[in-house]
C-alpha atoms as a PDB file:
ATOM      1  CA  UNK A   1     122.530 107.661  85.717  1.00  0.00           C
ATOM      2  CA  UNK A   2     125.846 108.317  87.649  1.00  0.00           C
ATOM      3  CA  UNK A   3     127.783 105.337  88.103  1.00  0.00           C
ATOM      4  CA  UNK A   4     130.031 105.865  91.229  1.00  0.00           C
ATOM      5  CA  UNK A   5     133.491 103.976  92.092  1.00  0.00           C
ATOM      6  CA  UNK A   6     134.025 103.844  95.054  1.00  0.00           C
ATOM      7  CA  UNK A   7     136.907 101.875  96.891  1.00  0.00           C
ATOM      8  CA  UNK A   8     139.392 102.485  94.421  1.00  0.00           C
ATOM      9  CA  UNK A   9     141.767 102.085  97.032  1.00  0.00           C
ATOM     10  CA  UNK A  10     142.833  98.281  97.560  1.00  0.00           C
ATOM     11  CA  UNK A  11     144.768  96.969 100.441  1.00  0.00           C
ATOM     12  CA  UNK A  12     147.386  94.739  99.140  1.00  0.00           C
ATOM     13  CA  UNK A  13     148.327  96.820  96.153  1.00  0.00           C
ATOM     14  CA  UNK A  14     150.396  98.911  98.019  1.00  0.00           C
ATOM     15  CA  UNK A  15     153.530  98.281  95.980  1.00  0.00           C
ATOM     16  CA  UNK A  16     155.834  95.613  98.726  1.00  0.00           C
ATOM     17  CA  UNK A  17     158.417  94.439  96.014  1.00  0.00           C
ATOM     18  CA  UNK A  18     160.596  92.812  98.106  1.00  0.00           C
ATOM     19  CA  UNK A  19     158.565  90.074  99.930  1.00  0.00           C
ATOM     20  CA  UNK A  20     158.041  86.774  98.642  1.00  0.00           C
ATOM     21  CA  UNK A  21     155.475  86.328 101.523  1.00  0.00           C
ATOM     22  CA  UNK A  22     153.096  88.359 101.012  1.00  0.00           C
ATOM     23  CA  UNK A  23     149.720  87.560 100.477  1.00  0.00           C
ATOM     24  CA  UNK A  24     148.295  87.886  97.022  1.00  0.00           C
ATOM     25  CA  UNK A  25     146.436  90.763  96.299  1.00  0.00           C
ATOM     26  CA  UNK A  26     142.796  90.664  96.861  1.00  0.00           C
ATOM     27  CA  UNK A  27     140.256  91.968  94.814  1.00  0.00           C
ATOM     28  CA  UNK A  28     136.633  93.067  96.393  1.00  0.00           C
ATOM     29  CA  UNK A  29     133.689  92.568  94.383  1.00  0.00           C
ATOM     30  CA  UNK A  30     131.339  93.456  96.986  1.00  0.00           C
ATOM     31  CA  UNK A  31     128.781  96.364  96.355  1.00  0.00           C
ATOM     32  CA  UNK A  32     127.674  98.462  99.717  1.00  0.00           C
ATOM     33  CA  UNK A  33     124.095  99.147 100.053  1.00  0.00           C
ATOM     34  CA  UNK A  34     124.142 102.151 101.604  1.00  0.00           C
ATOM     35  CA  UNK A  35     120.526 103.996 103.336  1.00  0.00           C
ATOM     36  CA  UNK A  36     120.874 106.159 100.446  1.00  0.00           C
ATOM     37  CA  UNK A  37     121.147 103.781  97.885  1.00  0.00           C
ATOM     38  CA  UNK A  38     118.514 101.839  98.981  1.00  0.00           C
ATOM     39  CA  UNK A  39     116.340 105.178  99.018  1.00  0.00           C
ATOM     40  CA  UNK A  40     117.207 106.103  95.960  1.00  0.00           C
ATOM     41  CA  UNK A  41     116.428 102.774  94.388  1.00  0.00           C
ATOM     42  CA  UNK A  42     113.247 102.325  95.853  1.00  0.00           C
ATOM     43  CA  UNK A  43     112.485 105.716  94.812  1.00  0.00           C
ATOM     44  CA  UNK A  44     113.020 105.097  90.903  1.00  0.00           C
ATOM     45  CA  UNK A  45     111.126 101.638  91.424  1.00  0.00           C
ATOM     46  CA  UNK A  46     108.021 103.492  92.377  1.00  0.00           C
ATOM     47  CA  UNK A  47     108.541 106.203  89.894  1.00  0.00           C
ATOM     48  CA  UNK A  48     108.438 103.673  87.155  1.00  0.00           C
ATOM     49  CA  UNK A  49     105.371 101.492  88.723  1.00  0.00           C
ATOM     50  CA  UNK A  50     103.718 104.265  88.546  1.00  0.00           C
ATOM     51  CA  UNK A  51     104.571 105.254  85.159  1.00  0.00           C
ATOM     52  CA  UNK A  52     102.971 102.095  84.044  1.00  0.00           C
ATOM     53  CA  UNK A  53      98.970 102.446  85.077  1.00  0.00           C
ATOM     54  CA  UNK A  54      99.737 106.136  83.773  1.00  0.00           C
ATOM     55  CA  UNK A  55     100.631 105.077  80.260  1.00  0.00           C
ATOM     56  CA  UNK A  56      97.221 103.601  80.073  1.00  0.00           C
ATOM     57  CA  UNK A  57      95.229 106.108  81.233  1.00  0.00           C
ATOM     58  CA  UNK A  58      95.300 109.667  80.897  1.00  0.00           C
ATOM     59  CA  UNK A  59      95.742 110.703  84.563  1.00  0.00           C
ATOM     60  CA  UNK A  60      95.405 107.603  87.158  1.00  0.00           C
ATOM     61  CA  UNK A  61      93.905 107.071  90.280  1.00  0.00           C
ATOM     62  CA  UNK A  62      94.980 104.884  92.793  1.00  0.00           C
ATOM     63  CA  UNK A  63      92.344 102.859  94.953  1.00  0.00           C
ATOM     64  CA  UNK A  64      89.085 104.725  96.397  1.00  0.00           C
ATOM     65  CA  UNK A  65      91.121 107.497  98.628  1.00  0.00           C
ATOM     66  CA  UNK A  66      95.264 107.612  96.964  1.00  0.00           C
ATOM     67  CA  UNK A  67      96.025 109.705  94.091  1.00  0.00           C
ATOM     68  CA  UNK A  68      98.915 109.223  91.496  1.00  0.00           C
ATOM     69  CA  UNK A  69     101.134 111.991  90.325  1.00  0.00           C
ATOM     70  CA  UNK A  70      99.812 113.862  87.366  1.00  0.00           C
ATOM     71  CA  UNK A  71     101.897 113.034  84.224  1.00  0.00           C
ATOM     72  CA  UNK A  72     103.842 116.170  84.638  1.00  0.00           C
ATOM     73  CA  UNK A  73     104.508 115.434  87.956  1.00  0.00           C
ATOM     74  CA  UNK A  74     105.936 112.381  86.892  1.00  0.00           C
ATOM     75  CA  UNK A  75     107.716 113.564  84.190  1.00  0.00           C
ATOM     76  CA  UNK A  76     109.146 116.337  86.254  1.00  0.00           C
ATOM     77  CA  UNK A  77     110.636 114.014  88.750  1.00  0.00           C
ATOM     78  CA  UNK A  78     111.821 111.172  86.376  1.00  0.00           C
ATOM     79  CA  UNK A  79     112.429 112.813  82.941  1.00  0.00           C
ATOM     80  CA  UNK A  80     110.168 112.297  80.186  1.00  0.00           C
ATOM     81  CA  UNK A  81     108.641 108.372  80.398  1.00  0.00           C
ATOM     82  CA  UNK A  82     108.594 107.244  76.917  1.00  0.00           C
ATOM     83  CA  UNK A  83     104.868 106.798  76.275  1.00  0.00           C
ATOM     84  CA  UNK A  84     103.053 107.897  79.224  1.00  0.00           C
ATOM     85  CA  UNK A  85     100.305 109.674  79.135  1.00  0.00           C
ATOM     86  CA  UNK A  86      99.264 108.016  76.061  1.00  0.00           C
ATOM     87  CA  UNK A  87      95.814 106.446  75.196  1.00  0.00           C
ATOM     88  CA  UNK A  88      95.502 102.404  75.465  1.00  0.00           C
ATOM     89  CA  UNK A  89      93.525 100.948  72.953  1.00  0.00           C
ATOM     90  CA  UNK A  90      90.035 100.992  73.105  1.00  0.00           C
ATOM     91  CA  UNK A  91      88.281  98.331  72.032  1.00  0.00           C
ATOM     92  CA  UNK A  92      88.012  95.645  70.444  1.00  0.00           C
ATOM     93  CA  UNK A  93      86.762  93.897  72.895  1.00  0.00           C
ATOM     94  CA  UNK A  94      82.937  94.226  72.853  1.00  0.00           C
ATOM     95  CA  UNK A  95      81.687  92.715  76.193  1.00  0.00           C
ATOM     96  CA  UNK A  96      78.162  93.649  77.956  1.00  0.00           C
ATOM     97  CA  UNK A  97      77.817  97.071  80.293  1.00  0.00           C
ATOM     98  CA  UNK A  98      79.505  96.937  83.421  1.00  0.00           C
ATOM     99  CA  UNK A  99      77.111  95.340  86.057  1.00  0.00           C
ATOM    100  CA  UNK A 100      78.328  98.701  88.315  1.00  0.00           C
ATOM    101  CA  UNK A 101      77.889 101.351  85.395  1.00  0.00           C
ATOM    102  CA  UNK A 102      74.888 103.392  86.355  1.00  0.00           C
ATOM    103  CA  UNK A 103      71.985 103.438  83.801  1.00  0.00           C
ATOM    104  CA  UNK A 104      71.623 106.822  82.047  1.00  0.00           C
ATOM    105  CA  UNK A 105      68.912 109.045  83.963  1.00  0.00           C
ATOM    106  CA  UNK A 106      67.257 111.812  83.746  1.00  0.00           C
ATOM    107  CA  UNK A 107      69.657 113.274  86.074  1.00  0.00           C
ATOM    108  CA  UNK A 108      72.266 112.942  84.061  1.00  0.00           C
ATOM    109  CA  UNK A 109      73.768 115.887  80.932  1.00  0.00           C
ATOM    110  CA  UNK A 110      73.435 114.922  77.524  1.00  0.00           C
ATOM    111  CA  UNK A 111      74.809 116.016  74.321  1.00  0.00           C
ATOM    112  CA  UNK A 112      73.042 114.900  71.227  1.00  0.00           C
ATOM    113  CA  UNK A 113      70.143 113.232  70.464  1.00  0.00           C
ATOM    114  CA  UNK A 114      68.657 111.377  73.646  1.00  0.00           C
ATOM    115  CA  UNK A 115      67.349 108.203  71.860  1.00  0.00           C
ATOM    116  CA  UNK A 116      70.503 107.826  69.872  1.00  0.00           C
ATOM    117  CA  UNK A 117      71.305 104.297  69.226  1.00  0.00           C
ATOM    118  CA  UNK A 118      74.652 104.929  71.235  1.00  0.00           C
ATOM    119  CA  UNK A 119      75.756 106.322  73.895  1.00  0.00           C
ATOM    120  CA  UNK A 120      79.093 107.559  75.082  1.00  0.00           C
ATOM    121  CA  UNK A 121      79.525 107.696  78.960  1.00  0.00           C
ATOM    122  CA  UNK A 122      82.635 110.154  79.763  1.00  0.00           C
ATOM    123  CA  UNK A 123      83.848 109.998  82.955  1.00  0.00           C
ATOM    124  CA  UNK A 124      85.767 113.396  83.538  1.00  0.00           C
ATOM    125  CA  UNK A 125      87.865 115.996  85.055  1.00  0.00           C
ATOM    126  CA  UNK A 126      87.500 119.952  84.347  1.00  0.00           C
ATOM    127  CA  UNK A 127      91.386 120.017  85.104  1.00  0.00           C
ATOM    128  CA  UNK A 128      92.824 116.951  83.401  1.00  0.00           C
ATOM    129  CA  UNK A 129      95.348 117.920  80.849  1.00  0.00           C
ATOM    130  CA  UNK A 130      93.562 114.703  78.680  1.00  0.00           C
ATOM    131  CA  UNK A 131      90.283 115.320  79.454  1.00  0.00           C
ATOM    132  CA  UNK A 132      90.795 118.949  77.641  1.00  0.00           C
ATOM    133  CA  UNK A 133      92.157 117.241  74.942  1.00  0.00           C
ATOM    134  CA  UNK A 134      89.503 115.144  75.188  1.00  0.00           C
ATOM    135  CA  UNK A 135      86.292 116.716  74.900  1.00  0.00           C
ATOM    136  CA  UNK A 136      86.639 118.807  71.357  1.00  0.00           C
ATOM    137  CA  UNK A 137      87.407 115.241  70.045  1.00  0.00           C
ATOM    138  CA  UNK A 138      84.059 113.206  71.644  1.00  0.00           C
ATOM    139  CA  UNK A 139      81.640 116.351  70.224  1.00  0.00           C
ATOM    140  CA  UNK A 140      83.285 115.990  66.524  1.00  0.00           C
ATOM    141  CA  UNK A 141      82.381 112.509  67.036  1.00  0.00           C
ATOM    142  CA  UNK A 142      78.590 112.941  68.236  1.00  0.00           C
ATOM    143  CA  UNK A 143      78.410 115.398  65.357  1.00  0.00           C
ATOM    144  CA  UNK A 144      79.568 113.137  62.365  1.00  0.00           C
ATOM    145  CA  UNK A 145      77.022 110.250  63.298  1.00  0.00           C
ATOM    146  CA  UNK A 146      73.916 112.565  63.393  1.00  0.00           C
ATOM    147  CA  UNK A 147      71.619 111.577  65.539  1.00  0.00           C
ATOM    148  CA  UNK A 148      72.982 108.100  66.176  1.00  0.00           C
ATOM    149  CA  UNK A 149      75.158 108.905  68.885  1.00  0.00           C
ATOM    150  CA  UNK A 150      75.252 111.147  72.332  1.00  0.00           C
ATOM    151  CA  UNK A 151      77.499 111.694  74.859  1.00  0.00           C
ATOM    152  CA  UNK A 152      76.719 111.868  78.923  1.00  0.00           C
ATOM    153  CA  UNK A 153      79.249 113.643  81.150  1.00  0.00           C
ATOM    154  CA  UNK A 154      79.952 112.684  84.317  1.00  0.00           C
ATOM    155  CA  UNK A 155      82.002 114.360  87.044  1.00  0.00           C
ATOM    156  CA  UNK A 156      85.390 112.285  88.298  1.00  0.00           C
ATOM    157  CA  UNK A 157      87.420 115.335  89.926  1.00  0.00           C
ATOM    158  CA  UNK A 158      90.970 114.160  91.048  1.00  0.00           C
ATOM    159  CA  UNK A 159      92.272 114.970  94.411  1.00  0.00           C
ATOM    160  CA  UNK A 160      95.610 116.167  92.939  1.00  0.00           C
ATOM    161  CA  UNK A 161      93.334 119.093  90.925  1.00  0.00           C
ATOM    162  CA  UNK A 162      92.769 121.296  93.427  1.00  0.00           C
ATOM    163  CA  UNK A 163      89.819 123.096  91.444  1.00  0.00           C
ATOM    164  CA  UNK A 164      88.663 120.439  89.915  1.00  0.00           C
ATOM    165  CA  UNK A 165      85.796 119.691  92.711  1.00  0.00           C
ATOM    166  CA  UNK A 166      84.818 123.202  92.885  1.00  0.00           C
ATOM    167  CA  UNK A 167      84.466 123.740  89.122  1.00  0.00           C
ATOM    168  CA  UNK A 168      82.404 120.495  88.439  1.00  0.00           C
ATOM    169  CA  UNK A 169      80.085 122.270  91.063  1.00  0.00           C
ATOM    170  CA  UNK A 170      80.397 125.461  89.390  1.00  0.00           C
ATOM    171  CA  UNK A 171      79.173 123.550  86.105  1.00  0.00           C
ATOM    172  CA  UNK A 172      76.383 121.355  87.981  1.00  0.00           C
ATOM    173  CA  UNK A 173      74.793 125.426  89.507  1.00  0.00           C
ATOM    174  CA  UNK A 174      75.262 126.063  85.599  1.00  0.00           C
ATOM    175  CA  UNK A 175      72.910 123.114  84.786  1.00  0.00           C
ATOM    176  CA  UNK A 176      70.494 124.705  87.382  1.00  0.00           C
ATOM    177  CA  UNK A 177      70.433 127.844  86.352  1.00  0.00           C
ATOM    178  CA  UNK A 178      70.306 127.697  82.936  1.00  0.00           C
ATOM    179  CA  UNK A 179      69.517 123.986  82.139  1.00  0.00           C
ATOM    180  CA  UNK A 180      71.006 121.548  79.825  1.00  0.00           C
ATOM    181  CA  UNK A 181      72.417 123.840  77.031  1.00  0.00           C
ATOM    182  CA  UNK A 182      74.198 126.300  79.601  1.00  0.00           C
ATOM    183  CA  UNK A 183      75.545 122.959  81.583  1.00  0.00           C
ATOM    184  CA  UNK A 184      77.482 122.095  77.600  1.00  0.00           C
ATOM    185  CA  UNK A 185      78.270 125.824  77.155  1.00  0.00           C
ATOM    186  CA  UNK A 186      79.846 126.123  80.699  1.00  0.00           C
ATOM    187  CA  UNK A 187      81.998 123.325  80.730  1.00  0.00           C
ATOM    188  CA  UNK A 188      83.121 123.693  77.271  1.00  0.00           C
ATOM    189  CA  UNK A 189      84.458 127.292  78.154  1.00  0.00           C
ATOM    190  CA  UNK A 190      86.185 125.609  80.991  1.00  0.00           C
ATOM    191  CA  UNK A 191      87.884 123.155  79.264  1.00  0.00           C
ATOM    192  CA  UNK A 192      88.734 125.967  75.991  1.00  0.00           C
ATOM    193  CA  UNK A 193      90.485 128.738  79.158  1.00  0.00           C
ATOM    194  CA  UNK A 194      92.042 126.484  81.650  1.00  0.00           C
ATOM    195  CA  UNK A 195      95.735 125.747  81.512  1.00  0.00           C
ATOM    196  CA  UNK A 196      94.530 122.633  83.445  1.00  0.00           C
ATOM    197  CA  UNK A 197      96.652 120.255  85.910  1.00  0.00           C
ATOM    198  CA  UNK A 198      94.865 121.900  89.118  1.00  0.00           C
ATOM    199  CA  UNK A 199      94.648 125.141  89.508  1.00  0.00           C
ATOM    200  CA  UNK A 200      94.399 126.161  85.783  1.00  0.00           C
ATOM    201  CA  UNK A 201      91.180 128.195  86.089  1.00  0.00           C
ATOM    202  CA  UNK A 202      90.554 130.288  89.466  1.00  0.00           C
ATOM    203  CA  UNK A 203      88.058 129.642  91.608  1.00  0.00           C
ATOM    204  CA  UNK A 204      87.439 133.357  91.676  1.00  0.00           C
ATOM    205  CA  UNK A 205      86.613 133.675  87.477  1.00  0.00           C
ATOM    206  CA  UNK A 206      83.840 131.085  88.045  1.00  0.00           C
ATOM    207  CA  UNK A 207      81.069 132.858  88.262  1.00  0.00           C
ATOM    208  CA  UNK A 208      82.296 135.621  85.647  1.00  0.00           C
ATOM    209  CA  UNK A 209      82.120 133.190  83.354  1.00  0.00           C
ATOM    210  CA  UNK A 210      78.220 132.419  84.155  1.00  0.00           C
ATOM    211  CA  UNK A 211      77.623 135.898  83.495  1.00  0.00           C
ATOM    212  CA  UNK A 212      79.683 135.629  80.643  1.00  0.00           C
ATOM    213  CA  UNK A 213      77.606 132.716  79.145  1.00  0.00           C
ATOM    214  CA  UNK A 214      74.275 135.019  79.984  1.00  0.00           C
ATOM    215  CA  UNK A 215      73.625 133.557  84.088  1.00  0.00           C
ATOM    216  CA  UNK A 216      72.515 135.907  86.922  1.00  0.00           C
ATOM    217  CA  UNK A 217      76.097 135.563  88.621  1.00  0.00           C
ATOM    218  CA  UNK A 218      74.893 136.468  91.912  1.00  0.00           C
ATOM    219  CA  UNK A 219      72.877 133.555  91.794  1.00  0.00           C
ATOM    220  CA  UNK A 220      75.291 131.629  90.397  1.00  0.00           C
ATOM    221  CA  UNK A 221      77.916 132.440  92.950  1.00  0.00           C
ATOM    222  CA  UNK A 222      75.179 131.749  95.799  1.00  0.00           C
ATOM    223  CA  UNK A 223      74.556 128.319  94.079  1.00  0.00           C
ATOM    224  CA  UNK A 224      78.356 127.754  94.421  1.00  0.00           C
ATOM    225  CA  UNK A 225      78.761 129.294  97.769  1.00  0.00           C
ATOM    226  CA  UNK A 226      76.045 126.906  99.232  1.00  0.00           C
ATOM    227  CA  UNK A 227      77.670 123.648  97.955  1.00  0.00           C
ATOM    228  CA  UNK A 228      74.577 122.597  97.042  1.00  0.00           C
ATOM    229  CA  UNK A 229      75.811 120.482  94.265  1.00  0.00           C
ATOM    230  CA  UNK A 230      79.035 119.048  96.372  1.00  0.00           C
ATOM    231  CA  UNK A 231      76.659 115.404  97.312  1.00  0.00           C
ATOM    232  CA  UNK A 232      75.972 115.047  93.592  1.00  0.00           C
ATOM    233  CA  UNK A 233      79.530 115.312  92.254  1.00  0.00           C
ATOM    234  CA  UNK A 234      81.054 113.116  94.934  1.00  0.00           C
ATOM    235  CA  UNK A 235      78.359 110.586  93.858  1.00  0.00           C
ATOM    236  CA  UNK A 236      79.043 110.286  90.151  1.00  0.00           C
ATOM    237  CA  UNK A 237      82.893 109.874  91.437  1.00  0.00           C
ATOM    238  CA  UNK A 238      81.954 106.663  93.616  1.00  0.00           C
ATOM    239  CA  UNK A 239      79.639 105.517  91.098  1.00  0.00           C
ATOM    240  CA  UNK A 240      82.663 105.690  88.313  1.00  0.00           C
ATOM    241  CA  UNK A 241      84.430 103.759  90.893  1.00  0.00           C
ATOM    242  CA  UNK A 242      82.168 101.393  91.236  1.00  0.00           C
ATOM    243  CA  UNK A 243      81.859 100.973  87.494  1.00  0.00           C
ATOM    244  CA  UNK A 244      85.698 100.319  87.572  1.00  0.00           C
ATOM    245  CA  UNK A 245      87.182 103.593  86.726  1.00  0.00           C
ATOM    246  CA  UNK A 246      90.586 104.329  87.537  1.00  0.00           C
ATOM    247  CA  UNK A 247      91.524 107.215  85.819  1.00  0.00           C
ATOM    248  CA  UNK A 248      90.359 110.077  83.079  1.00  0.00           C
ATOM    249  CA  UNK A 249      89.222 110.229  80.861  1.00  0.00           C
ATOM    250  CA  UNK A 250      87.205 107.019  81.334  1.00  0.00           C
ATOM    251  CA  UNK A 251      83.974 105.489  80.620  1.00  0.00           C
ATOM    252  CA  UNK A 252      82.681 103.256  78.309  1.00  0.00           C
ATOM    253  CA  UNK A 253      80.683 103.586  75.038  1.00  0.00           C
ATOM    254  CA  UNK A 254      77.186 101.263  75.163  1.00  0.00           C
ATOM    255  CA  UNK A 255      74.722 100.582  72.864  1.00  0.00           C
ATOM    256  CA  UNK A 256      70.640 100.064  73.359  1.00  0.00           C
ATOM    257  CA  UNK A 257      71.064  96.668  73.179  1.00  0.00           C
ATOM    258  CA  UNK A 258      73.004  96.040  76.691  1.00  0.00           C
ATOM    259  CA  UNK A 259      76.574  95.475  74.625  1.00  0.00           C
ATOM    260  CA  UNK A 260      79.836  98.107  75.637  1.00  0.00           C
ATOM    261  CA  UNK A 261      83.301  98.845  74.579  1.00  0.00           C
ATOM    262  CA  UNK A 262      85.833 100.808  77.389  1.00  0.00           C
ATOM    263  CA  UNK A 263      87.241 103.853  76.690  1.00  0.00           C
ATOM    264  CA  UNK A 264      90.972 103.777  78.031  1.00  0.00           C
ATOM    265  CA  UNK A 265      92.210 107.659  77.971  1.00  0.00           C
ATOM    266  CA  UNK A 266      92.106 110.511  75.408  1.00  0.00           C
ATOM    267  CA  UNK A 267      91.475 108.320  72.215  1.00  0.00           C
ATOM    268  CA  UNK A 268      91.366 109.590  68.682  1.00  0.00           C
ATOM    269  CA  UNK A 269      88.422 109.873  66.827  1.00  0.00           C
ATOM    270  CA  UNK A 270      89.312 107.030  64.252  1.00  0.00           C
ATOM    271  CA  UNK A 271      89.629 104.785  67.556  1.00  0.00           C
ATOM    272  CA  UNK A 272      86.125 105.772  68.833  1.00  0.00           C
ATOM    273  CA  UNK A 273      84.391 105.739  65.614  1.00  0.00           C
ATOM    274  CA  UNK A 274      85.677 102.198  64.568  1.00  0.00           C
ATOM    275  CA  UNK A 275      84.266 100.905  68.386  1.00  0.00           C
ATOM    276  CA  UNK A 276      80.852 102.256  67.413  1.00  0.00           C
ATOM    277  CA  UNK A 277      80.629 101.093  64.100  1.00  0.00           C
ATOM    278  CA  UNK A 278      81.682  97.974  65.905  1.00  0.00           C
ATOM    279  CA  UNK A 279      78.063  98.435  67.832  1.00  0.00           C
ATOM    280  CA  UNK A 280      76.035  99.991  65.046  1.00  0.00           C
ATOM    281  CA  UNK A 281      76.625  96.217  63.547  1.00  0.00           C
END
C-alpha cells in the first residue's frame, strides 16, 4: 500500500530570519479525507468482509438473491487472501439434522448402498472450483466404508456460474434418460473436463457428452431444450437454503438415527472419515 505525503509544503517555514515577531511555525497534523479516499477505503473494507465468509466456505453465497465474488475474483482484485478458499472444520460438533434439511427421497441421486448406515448430503455446484475438488474425494470415501456409507447430490448452482444452472439440468435429463448410473457417470465427466468458475464447460458440448456416455443426444438435447428439469433444480437450491446453506460445497453428513455433523467446504478425507466414525459410534 502507497503511502502518500502530501502537504509537504508548510506555511511558516518559509525561511524569515530576520523577525523576532513572527509567529512560530505551525505544524498540521490533519489528514484530508478526500471522495477518493473514502472510496478506496470502503472498497478494501468490503473486499476483506468478504474474504472472511469465503475462507469458510468454498465459494459463498450471500442471502437468498446476492452472490459473493468467486475466490478468484477476490483474489484478482485484492491479491492473494491468506487462507481463503480453505475448508473450515467439520465437525466435531455432532448435533441432530437440521429441522429444514429435506429427508432423503426417492427423488433424490444416490451413490452407494441405499440403506447405508450413513449418509452424506452434498450440496453442489457443476462449476465450483471446490466442488471439483470435491467430489473425487466424497466417492473415495463412500468406497472405503463399503456399504456403510452413501452419498446424495443435490443441485446448488451459483448465480456467478453462468453454466452452472444449465448443466445441473443437463445432468437431471441424464438421470431421465439413462437413470441413476448415467446421472453419476454424467456429472462425474463434468466435474473431470470443466475448467470450472462459470463458463468452464460449454453449454454447446452438453449433449455430446450424453452421447458420449451412450444417451440418444437428440433426446437429450430436447430434454435440455424444454427446461423440463429447470423447477426441480431451483427447488433443491431453496431447499439447501432453507437447510442453512450458504455456500459449496455444503451439506451435512447424518446418520439413521436422526444425529448430523456439517460439512463446511472441500474437506479432506481424514476430516470426513473421523465425523463418521464419530456417528458409526
Amino acid at each position: 500500500m502507497s503511502h502518500e505525503h502530501e502537504g509537504s509544503h508548510h506555511p511558516g517555514h518559509e525561511t524569515s530570519h530576520g523577525s523576532a515577531s513572527a509567529k512560530p511555525a505551525e505544524v498540521s497534523l490533519s489528514f484530508s479525507l478526500t471522495p477518493g479516499k473514502l472510496f478506496l477505503g470502503g472498497f478494501l473494507l468490503g473486499v476483506l468482509v468478504m474474504a472472511i465468509p469465503t475462507a469458510i466456505f468454498g465459494t459463498k453465497v450471500l442471502g437468498n438473491s446476492g452472490k459473493a465474488l468467486t475466490q478468484e475474483q477476490l483474489e484478482s482484485l485484492s491479491g492473494q487472501l491468506p487462507g481463503a478458499g480453505q475448508p473450515s472444520p467439520s465437525g466435531d460438533a455432532v448435533g441432530p439434522v437440521p429441522s429444514g434439511l429435506k429427508p432423503v427421497s426417492a427423488e433424490d441421486h444416490v451413490f452407494g448402498n441405499k440403506d447405508a448406515a450413513i449418509t452424506i448430503v452434498e450440496y453442489s455446484d457443476l462449476e465450483c472450483p471446490f466442488c471439483q475438488r470435491f467430489h473425487p474425494t466424497v466417492e473415495e470415501v463412500v468406497k472405503a466404508y463399503n456399504g456403510k456409507v452413501n452419498w446424495v447430490y443435490r443441485h446448488f448452482p451459483l448465480g456467478f456460474h453462468a453454466n452452472a444452472q444449465k448443466e445441473a439440468e443437463a445432468s437431471e435429463c441424464a438421470a431421465g434418460i439413462g437413470g441413476n448410473d448415467a446421472f453419476w457417470k454424467y456429472i462425474d465427466a463434468l466435474f473431470k473436463r470443466t475448467t470450472s468458475n462459470g463458463t468452464g464447460f460449454a453449454l454447446d458440448k452438453l449433449a455430446p457428452l450424453a452421447k458420449e456416455l451412450g444417451m440418444d443426444e437428440k433426446k437429450f438435447q430436447e430434454c435440455l431444450d424444454s427446461g423440463k428439469y429447470t423447477e426441480k433444480v431451483n427447488k433443491n437450491f431453496t431447499e439447501g437454503q432453507a437447510a442453512g446453506i450458504e455456500g459449496t460445497p455444503g451439506g451435512f453428513i447424518i446418520s439413521k438415527d436422526g444425529r448430523s455433523t456439517p460439512i463446511g467446504g472441500a474437506v479432506p478425507a481424514e476430516v470426513l472419515k473421523a465425523s463418521i466414525d464419530k456417528l458409526l459410534q
